[in-house]
Protein backbone atom coordinates (compact mmCIF):
# COMPACT_ATOMS: atom_id res chain seq x y z
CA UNK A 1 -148.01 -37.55 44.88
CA UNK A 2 -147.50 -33.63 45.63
CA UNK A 3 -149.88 -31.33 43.94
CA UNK A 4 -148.95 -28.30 44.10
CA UNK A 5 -151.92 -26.80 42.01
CA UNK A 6 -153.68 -23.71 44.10
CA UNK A 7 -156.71 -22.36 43.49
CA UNK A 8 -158.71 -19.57 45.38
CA UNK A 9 -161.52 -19.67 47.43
CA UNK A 10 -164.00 -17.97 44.64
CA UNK A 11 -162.86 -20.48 42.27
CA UNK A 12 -163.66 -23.79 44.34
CA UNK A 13 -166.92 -22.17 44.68
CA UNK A 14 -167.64 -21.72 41.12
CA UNK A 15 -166.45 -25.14 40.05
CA UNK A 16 -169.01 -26.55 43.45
CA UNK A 17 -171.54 -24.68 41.95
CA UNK A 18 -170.88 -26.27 38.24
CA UNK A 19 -170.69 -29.25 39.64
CA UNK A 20 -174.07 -28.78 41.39
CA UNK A 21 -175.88 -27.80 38.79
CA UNK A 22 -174.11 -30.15 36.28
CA UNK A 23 -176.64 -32.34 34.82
CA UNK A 24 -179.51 -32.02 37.09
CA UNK A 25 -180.09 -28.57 35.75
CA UNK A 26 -181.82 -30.17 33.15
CA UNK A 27 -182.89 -33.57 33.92
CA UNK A 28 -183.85 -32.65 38.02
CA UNK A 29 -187.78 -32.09 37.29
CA UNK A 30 -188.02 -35.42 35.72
CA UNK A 31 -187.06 -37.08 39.10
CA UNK A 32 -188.45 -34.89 41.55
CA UNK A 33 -192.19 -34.30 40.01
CA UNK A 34 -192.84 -37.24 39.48
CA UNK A 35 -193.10 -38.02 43.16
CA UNK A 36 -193.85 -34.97 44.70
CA UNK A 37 -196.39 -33.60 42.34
CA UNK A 38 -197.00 -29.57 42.65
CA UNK A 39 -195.27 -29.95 45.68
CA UNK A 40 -191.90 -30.86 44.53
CA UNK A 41 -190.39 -27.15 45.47
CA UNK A 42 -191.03 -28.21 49.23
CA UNK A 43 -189.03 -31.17 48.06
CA UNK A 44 -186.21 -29.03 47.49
CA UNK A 45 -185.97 -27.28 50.39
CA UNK A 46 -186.04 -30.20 52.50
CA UNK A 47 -183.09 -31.53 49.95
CA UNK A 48 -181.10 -28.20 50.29
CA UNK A 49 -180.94 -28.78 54.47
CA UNK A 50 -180.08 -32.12 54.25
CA UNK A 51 -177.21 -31.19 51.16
CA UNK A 52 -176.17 -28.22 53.61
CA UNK A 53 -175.69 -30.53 56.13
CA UNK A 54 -173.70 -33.22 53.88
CA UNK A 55 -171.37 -30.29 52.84
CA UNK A 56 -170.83 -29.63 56.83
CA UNK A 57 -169.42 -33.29 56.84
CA UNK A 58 -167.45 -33.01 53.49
CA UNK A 59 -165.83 -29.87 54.84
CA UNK A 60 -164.97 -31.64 58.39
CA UNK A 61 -163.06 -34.68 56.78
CA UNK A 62 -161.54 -32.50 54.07
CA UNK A 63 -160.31 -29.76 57.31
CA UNK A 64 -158.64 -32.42 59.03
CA UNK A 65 -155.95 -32.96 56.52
CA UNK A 66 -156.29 -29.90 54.36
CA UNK A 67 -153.19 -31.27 52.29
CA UNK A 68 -154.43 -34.67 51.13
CA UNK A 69 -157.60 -35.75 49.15
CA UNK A 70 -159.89 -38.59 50.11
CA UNK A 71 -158.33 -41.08 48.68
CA UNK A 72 -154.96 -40.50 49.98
CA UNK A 73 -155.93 -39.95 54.06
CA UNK A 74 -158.06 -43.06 53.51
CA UNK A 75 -155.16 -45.21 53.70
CA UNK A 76 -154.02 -42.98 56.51
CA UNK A 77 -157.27 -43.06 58.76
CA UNK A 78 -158.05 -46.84 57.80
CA UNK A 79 -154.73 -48.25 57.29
CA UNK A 80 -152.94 -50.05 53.89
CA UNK A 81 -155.68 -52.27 53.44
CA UNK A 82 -159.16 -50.93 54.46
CA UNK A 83 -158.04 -47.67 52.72
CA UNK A 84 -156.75 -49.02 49.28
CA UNK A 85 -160.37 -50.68 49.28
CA UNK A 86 -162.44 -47.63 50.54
CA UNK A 87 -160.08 -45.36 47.58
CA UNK A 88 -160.71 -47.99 44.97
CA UNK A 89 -164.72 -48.14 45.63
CA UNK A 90 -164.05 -44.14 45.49
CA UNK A 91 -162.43 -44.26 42.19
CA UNK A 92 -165.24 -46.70 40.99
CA UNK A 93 -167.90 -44.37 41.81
CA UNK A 94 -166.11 -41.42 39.91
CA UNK A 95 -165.66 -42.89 37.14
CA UNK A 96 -169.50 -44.59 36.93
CA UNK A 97 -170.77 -41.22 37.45
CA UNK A 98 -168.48 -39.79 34.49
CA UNK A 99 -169.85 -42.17 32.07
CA UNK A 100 -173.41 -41.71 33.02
CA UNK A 101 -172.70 -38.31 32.46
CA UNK A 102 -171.42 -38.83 29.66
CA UNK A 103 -173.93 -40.83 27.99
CA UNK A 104 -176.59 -38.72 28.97
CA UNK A 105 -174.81 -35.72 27.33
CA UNK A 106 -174.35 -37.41 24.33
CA UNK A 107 -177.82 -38.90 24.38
CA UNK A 108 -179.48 -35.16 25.01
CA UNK A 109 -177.68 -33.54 21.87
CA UNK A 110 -178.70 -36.57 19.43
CA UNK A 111 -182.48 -36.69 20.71
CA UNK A 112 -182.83 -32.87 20.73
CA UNK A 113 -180.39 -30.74 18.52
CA UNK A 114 -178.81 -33.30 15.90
CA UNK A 115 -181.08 -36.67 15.16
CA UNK A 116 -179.29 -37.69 12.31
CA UNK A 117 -175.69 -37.78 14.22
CA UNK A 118 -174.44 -40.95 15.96
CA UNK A 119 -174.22 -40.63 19.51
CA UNK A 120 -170.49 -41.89 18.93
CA UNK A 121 -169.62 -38.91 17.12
CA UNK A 122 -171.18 -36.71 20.19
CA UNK A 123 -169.16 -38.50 22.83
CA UNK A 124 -165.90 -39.18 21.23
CA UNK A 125 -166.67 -34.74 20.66
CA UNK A 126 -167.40 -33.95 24.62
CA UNK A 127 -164.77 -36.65 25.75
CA UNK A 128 -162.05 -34.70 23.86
CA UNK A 129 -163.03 -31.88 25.88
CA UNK A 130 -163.05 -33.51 29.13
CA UNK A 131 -159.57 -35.07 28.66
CA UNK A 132 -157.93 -32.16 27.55
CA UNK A 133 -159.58 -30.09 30.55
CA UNK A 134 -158.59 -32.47 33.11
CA UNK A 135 -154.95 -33.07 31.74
CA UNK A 136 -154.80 -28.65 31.45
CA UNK A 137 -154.83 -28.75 35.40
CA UNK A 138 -157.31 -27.77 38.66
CA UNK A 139 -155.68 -23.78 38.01
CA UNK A 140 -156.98 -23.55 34.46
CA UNK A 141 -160.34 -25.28 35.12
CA UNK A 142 -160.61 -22.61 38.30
CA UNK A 143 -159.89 -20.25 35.90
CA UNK A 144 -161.99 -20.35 33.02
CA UNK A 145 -164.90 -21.04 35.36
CA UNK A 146 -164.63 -17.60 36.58
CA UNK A 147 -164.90 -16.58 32.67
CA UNK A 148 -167.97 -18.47 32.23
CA UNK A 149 -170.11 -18.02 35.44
CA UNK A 150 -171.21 -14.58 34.41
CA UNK A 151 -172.37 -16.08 30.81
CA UNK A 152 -173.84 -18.78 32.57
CA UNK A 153 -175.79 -16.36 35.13
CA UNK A 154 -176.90 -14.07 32.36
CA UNK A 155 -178.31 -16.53 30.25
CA UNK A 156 -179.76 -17.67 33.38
CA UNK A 157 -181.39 -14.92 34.55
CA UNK A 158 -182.66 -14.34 30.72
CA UNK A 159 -184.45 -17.32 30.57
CA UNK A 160 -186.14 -17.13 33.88
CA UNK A 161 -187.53 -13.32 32.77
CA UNK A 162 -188.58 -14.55 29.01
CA UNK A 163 -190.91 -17.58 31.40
CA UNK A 164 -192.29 -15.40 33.44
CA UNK A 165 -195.73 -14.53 31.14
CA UNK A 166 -195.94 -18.48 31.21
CA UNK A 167 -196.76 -18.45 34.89
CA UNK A 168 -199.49 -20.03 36.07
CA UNK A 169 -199.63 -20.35 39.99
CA UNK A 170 -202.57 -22.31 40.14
CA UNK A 171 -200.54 -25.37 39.02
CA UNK A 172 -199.02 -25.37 42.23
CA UNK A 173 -202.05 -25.88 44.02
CA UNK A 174 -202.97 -27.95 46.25
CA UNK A 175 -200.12 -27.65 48.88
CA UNK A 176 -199.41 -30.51 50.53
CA UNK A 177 -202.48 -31.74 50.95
CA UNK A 178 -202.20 -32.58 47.34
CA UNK A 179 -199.52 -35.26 47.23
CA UNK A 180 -198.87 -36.28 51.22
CA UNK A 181 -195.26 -36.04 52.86
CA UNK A 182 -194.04 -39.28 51.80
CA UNK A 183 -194.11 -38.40 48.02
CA UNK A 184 -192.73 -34.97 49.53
CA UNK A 185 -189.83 -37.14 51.35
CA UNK A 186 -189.63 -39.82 47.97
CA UNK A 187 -189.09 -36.04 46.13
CA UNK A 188 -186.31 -34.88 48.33
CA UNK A 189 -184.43 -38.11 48.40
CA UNK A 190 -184.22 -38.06 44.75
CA UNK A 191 -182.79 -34.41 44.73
CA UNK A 192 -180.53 -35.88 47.41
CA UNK A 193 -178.70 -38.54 45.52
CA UNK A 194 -178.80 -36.03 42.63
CA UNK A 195 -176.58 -34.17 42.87
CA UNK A 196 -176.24 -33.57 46.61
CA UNK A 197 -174.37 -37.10 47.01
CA UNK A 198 -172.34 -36.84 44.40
CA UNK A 199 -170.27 -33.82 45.86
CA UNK A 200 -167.63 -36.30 47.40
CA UNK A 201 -166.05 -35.74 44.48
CA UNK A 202 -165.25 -32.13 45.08
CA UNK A 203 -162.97 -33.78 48.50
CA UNK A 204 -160.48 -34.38 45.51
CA UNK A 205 -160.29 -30.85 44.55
CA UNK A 206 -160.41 -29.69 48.11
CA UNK A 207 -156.65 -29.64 49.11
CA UNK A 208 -155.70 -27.51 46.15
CA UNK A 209 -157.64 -24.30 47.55
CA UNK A 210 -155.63 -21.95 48.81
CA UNK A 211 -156.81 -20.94 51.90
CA UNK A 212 -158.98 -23.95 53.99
CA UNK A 213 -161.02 -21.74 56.17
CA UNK A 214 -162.27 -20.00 52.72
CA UNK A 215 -162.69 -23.26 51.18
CA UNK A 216 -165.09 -24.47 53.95
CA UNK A 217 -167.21 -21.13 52.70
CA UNK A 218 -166.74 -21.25 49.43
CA UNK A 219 -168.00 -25.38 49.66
CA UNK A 220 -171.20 -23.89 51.24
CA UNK A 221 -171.77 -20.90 49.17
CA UNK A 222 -171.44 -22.91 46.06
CA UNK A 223 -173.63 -25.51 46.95
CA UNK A 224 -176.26 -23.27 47.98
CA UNK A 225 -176.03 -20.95 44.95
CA UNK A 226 -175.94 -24.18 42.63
CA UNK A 227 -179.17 -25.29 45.05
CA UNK A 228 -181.07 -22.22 43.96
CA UNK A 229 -180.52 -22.54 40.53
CA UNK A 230 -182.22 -26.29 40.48
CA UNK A 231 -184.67 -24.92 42.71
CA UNK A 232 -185.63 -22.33 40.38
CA UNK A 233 -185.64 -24.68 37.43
CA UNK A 234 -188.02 -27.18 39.13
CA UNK A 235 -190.59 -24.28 40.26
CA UNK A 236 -190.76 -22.68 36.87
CA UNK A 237 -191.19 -26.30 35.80
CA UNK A 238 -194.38 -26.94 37.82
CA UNK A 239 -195.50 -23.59 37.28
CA UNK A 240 -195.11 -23.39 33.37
CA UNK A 241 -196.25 -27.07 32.31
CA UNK A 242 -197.74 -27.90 35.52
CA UNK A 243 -196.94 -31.16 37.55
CA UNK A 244 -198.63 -33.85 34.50
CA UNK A 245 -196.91 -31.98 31.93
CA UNK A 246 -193.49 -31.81 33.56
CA UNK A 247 -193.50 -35.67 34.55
CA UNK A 248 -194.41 -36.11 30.73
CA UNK A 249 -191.38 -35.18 29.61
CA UNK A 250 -188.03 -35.82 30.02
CA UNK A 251 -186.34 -32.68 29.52
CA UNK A 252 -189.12 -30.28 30.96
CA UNK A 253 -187.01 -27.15 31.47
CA UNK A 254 -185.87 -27.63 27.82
CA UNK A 255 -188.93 -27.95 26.92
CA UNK A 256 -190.01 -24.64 28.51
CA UNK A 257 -187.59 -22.90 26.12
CA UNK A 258 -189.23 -24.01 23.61
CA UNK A 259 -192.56 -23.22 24.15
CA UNK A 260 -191.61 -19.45 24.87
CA UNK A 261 -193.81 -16.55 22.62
CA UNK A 262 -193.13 -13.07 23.63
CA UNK A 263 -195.81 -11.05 20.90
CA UNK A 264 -194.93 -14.06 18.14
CA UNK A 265 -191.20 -12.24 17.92
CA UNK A 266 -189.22 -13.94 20.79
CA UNK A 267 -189.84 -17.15 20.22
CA UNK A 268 -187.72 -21.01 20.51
CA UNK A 269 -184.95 -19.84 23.35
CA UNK A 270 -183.87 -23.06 23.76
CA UNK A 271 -180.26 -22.64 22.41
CA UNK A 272 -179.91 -20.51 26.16
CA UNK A 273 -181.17 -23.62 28.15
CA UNK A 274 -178.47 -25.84 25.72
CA UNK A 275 -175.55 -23.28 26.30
CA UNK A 276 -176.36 -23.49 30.10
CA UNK A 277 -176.52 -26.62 30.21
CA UNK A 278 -173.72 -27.69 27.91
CA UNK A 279 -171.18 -25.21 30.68
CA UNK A 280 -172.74 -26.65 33.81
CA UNK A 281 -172.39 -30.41 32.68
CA UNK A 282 -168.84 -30.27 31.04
CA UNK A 283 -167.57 -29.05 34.18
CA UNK A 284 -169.46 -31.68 36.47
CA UNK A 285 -168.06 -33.77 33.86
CA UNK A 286 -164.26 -32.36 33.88
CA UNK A 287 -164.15 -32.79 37.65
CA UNK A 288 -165.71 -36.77 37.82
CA UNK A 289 -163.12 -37.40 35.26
CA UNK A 290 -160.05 -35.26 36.41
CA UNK A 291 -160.89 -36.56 40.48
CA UNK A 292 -161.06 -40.27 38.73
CA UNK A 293 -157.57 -40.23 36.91
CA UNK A 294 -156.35 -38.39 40.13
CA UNK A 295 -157.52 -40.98 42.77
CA UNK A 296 -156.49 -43.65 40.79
CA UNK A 297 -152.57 -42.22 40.42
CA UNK A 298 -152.32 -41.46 43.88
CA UNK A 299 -153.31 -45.29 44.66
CA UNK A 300 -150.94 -46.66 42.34
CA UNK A 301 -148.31 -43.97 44.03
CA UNK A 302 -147.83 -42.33 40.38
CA UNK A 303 -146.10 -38.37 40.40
CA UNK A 304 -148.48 -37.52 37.91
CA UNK A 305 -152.24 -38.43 36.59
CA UNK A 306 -152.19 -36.95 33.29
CA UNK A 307 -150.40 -40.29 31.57
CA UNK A 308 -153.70 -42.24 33.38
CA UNK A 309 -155.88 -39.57 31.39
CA UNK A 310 -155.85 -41.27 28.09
CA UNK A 311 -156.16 -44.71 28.58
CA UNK A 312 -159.08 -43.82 31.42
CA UNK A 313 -160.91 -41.96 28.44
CA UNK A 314 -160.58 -44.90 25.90
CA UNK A 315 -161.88 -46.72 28.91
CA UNK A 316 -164.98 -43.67 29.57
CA UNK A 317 -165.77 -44.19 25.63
CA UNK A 318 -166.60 -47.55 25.48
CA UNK A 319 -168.16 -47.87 29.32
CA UNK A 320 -171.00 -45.26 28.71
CA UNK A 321 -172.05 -46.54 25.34
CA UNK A 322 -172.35 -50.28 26.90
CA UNK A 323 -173.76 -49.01 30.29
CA UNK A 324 -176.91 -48.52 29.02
CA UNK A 325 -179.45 -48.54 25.61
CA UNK A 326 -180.68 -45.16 25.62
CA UNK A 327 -181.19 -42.42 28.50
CA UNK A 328 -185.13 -43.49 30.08
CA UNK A 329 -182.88 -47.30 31.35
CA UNK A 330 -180.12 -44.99 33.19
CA UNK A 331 -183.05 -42.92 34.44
CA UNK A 332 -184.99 -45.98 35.52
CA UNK A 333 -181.55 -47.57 37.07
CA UNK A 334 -180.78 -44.82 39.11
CA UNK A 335 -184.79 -44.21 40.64
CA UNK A 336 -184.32 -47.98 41.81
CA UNK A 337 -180.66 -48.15 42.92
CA UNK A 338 -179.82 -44.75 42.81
CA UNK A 339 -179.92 -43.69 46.39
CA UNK A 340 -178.41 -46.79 48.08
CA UNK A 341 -175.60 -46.76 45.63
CA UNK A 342 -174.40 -43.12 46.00
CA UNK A 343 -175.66 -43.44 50.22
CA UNK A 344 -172.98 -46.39 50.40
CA UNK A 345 -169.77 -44.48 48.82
CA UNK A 346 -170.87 -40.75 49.69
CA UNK A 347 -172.31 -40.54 52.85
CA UNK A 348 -171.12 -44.13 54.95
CA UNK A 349 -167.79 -43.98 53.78
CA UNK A 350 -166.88 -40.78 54.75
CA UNK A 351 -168.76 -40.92 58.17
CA UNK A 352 -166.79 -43.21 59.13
CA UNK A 353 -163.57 -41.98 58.05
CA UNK A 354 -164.64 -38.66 60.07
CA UNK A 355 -165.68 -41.42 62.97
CA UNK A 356 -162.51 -43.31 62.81
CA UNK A 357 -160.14 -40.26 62.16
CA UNK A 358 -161.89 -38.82 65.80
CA UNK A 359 -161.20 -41.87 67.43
CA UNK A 360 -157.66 -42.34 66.77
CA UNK A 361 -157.54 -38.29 67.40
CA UNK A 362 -155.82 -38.29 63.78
């Protein structure tokens, strides 16, 4: 399949950064806290490094054949076979992720904003959305990320100044000393897997950046920015509700809307946190689902994806409403399998296309 879809460098960045803060934006406290306590910002920094370092090994595989995603020089570096299997587990994983996104999507709207509203209603609502933003093209979903970064950064930087008379620094004590470093570690690897892990995706979207040498940057910039965001979020977590509080609940940074009071007139901000997240996660979403129908065309050796975008989404609607009863049993699945499951497909497979690709000096 040719693509010939080109995006620029500022524009892969924006949609890694999206795709970073996706759903973890909201949900991230709830993983890391409860492990690492107070000290679940040192989590994060020890989660950044290792995410910084995954990106270095995302950009070396996607470098060596700047014209061709994952899925299509797996079949080159691993030949027919191995490579149809390693793209197939690849286009399993996408489209897993996409439904657990999915679901919990639709499951945050109907616990927190609209009760009375089946959760079909929500997702048949968001999917819509997803398959006409994957069918409109990597350009336009470039392009209307650049429109909605600087609502998403304002809105951002809004809520972070409204929680600052919330601040209470002594929730962050003790350091270390507190929790130990292997709930520090048990923190980071949970910041890892989500969402650091899940950036193979972005290897689909790779080849259509204009220039490579900027798209190595711009994969490190975004990831980084995205990374400070989450960061952010889990500190003002810990040092709003404190480290009980946060683990308490499973929106925490929602709930930090809220709760904010400024003089009894500012009060309930949480529509910002909803808009912020609703941006970040529809384009985390747009990309599982677009790199999913994409992967899967270029095994079957299709000129297009879009006629695979329709029948994948019937497919989307009825897998994350059957995956899983409610939101805590995906939340519980992925603690417990979580991190071997994404390790497998994210980190092992391409290591050793990057090995294998070396060795037969492709």
């Amino acid at each position: 399949m040719k693509n010939t879809e080109r995006i620029a460098g500022r524009q892969f960045g924006l949609l890694v950064f999206f795709f970073t803060v996706g759903n973890s934006f909201i949900l991230l406290p709830t993983y890391i806290v409860p492990e690492a306590k107070q000290d679940a910002w040192i989590s994060s920094l020890i989660a950044i490094v290792i995410g910084w370092l995954l990106v270095l090994l995302y950009n070396s595989l996607g470098s060596k054949f700047p014209a061709r995603t994952i899925t299509e020089y797996s079949e080159i570096i691993l030949g027919n076979w191995f490579g149809k299997l390693a793209a197939l587990v690849l286009f399993i994983c996408f489209f897993l992720l996409a439904a657990i996104v999915l679901r919990v999507l639709g499951d945050f709207v109907v616990i927190q904003l609209m009760p009375e509203t089946p959760i079909d209603s929500i997702v048949i609502l968001f999917l819509v959305i997803v398959v006409l933003g994957a069918r409109a093209g990597i350009e336009t979903i470039g392009r209307t990320a650049e429109i909605l970064f600087p609502v998403f950064i304002i809105l951002f930087i809004s809520f972070f100044m409204l929680s600052t008379p919330s601040f209470d620094f002594k929730n962050m004590q003790p350091i270390v000393t507190g929790t130990g470093v292997n709930s520090i570690l048990r923190g980071a690897i949970q910041f890892i897997h989500f969402p650091f892990l899940e950036m193979v995706a972005l290897l689909m979207v790779f080849p259509n950046v204009n220039s490579k040498k900027s798209a190595k940057r711009a994969f490190h910039n975004g990831m980084l920015l995205g990374s400070f965001v989450l960061l952010t979020v889990t500190t003002l977590s810990i040092l709003v509700l404190g480290a009980e509080a946060t683990t308490e609940h499973f929106y925490p940074s929602f709930t930090i809307a809220k709760e904010i009071n400024i003089a009894g007139f500012l009060q309930r901000i949480e529509a910002i946190m909803a808009i912020m997240w609703f941006i970040s996660i529809l384009y985390k979403l747009i990309l599982l689902f677009y790199g999913s129908a994409l992967s899967l065309a270029q095994m079957m050796k299709l000129r297009d994806y879009r006629p695979l975008t329709y029948p994948l989404g019937l497919i989307l609607y009825i897998l994350c409403l059957t995956e899983s009863s409610n939101v805590m049993e995906i939340k519980h699945i992925m603690i417990l399998i979580g991190f071997p499951f994404k390790i497998t497909f994210a980190f092992l497979i391409p290591l050793l296309l990057l090995i294998t690709a070396k060795l037969r000096k492709l």
